[in-house]
Protein backbone atom coordinates (compact mmCIF):
# COMPACT_ATOMS: atom_id res chain seq x y z
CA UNK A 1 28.52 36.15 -22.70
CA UNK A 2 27.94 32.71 -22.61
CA UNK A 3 29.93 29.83 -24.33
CA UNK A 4 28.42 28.03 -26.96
CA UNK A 5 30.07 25.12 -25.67
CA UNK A 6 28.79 25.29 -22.64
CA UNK A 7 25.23 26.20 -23.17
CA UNK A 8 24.96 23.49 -25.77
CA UNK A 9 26.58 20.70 -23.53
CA UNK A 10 24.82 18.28 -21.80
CA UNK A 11 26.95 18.54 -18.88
CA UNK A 12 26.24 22.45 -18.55
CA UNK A 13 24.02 21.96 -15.78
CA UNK A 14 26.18 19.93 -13.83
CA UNK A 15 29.58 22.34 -14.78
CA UNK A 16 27.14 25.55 -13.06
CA UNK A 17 26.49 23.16 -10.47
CA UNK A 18 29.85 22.41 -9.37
CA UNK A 19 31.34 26.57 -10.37
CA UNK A 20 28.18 27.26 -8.15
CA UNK A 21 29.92 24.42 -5.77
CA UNK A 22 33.78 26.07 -5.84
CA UNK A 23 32.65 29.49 -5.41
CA UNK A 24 30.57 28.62 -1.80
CA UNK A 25 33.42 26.79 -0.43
CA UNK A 26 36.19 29.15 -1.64
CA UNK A 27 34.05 32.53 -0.40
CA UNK A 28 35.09 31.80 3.25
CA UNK A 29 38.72 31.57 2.50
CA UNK A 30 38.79 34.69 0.08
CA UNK A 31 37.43 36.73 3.15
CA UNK A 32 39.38 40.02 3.64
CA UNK A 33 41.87 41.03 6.10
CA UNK A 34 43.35 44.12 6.93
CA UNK A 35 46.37 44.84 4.27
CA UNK A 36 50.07 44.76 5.31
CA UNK A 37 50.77 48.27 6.28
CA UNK A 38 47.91 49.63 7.31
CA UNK A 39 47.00 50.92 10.37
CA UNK A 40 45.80 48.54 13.14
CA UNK A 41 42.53 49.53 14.86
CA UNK A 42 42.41 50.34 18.15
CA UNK A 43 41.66 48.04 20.98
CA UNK A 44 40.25 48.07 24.20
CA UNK A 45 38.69 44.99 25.71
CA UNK A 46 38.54 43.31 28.64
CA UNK A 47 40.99 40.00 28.43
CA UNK A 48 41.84 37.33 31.57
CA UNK A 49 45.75 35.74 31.25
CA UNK A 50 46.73 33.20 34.06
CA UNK A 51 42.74 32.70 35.09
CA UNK A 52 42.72 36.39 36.57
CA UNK A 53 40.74 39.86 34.51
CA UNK A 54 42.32 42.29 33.67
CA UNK A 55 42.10 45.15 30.83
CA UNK A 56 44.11 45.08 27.46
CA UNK A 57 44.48 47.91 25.49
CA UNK A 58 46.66 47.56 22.14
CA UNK A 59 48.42 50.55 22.37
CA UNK A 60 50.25 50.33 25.89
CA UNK A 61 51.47 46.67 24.78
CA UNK A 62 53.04 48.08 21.23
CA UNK A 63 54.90 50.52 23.71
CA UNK A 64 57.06 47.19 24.72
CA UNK A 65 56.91 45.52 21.39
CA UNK A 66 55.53 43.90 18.54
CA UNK A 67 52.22 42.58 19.09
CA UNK A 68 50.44 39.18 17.73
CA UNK A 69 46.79 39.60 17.84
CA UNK A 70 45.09 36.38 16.68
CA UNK A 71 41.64 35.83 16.29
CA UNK A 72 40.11 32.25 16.82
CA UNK A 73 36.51 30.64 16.37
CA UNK A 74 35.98 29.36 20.18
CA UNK A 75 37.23 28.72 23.21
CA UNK A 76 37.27 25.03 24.25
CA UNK A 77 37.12 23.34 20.78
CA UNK A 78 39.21 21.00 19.01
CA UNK A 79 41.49 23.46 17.14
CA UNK A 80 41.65 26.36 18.78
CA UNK A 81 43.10 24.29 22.27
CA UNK A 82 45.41 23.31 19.91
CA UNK A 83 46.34 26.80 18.45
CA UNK A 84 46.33 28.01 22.27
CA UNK A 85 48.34 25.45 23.91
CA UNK A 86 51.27 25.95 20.74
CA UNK A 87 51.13 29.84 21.47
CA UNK A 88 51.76 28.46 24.91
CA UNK A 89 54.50 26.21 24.19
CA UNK A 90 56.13 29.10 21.87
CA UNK A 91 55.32 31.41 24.13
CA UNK A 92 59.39 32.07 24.98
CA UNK A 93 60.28 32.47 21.82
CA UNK A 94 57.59 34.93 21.12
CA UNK A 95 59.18 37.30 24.47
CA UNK A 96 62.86 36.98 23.14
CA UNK A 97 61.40 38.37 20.37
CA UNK A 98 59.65 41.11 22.45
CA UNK A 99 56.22 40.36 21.19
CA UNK A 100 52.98 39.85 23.10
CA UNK A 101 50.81 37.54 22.31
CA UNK A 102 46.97 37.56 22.77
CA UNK A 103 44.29 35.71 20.95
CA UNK A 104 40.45 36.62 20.62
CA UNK A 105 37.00 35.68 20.10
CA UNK A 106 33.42 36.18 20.90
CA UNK A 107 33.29 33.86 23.98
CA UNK A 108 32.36 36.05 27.22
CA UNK A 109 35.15 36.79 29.97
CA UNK A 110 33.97 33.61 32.29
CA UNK A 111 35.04 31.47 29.49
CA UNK A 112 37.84 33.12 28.30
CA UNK A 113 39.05 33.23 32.06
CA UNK A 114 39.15 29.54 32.64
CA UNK A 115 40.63 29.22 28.89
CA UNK A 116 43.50 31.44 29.96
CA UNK A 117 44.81 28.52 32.70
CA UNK A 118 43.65 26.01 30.89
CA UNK A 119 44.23 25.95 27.11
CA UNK A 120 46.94 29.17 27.27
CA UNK A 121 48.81 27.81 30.31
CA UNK A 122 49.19 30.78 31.76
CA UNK A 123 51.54 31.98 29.35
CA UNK A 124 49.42 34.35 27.69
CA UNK A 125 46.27 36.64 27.43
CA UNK A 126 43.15 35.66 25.62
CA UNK A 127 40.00 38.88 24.91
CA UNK A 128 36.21 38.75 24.88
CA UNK A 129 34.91 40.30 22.26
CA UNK A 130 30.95 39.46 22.79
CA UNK A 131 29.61 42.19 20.72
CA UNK A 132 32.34 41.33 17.77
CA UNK A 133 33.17 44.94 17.33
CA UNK A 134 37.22 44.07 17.82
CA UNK A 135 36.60 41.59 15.41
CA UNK A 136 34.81 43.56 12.61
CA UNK A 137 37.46 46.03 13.06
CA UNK A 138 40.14 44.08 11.94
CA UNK A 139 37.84 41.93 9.36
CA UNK A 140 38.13 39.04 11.27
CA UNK A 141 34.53 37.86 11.28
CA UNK A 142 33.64 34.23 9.58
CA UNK A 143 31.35 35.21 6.55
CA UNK A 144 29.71 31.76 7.37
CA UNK A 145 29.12 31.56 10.80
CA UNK A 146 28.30 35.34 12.48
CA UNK A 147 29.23 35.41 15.80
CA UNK A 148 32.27 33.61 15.44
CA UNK A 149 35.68 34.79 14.65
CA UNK A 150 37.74 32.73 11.72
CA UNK A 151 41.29 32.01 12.18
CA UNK A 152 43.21 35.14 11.67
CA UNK A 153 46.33 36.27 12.68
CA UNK A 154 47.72 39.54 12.55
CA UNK A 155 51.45 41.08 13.56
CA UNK A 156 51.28 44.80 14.81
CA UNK A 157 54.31 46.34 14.19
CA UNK A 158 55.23 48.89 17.17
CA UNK A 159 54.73 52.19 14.86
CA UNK A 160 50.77 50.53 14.83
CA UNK A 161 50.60 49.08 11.33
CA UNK A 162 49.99 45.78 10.55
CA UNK A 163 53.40 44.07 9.69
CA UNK A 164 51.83 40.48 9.08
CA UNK A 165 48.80 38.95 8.34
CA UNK A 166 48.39 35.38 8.45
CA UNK A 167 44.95 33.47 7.73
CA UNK A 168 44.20 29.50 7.52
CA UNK A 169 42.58 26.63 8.81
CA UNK A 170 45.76 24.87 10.07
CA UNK A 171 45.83 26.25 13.68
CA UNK A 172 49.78 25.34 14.21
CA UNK A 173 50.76 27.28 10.87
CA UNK A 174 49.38 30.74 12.90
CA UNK A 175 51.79 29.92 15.17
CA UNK A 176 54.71 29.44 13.46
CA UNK A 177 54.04 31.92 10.75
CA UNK A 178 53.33 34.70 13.32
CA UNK A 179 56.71 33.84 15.15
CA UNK A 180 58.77 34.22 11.97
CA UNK A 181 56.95 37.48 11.79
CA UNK A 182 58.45 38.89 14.66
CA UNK A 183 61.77 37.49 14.40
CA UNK A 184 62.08 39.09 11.25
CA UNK A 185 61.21 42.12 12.51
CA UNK A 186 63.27 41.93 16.01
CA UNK A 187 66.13 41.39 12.83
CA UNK A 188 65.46 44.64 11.60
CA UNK A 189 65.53 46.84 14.83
């Protein structure tokens, strides 16, 4: 139903206007993630850490801890060197924590090689996801732009269920946010 007020106004066309307005903007940030304590999906895919290939497969890493799997719109741009080289920098504090760390997107292996030495410092793996199925899985893909991940981060838990899930446009808060994850749950082993 429809207020009086409202319909009667002269400004009613503008106020729908500008609703209209706060719901597009706010649509991309209400995007769903995968709930706290479910189970993580599976992955497979082929990831490059230190400028050299080589497989990832999310199971075998939860076997040697926690895992941070974060989710990023593109390799070379403005914000997501940033998010990489911080990963990078925090990288130590991430293994006294046991955790691995590896980020993804849709860029293709080639790219996500060079990224790997480049943005990640060798410090950490980065996965191609070109068909976005990794990404779909864990809800991960920008409503907005398909094709391209948003910035998502997620803490697996080594019994497989997601412990933490952090999204946001701020690339340094993934970073931070993710490592308090797994300190708090290195606390609790």
């Amino acid at each position: 139903m429809r207020s009086p007020a409202l319909a009667l106004s002269p400004a009613a066309p503008r106020a729908r206007w500008l609703l209209a307005l706060c719901l597009a903007v706010a649509a991309p940030l209400a995007q769903a993630a995968l709930a706290v304590g479910q189970p993580a999906p599976p992955v497979r895919a082929e990831a490059a850490l230190a400028g050299k290939p080589q497989a990832f497969e999310l199971a075998a890493a939860l076997k040697r801890g926690p895992v941070v799997l974060y989710f990023f719109p593109k390799a070379f741009t403005q914000g997501c060197t940033i998010e990489a080289n911080a990963f990078a920098e925090a990288s130590p504090q991430f293994t006294t924590a046991d955790a691995t760390v590896i980020g993804m997107s849709h860029d293709d292996i080639a790219t996500l090689t060079r990224f790997s030495s480049e943005a990640c410092r060798d410090r950490f793996a980065v996965a191609a996801d070109p068909q976005g199925r990794v990404i779909r899985a864990f809800d991960a893909e920008a409503a907005a732009r398909p094709g391209t991940a948003q910035r998502l981060s997620y803490v697996i838990g080594q019994d497989g269920r997601i412990a933490f899930v952090h999204s946001g446009a701020n690339p340094l808060e993934h970073v931070s946010e993710t490592l308090k994850a797994v300190q708090a749950l290195q606390a609790k082993r």
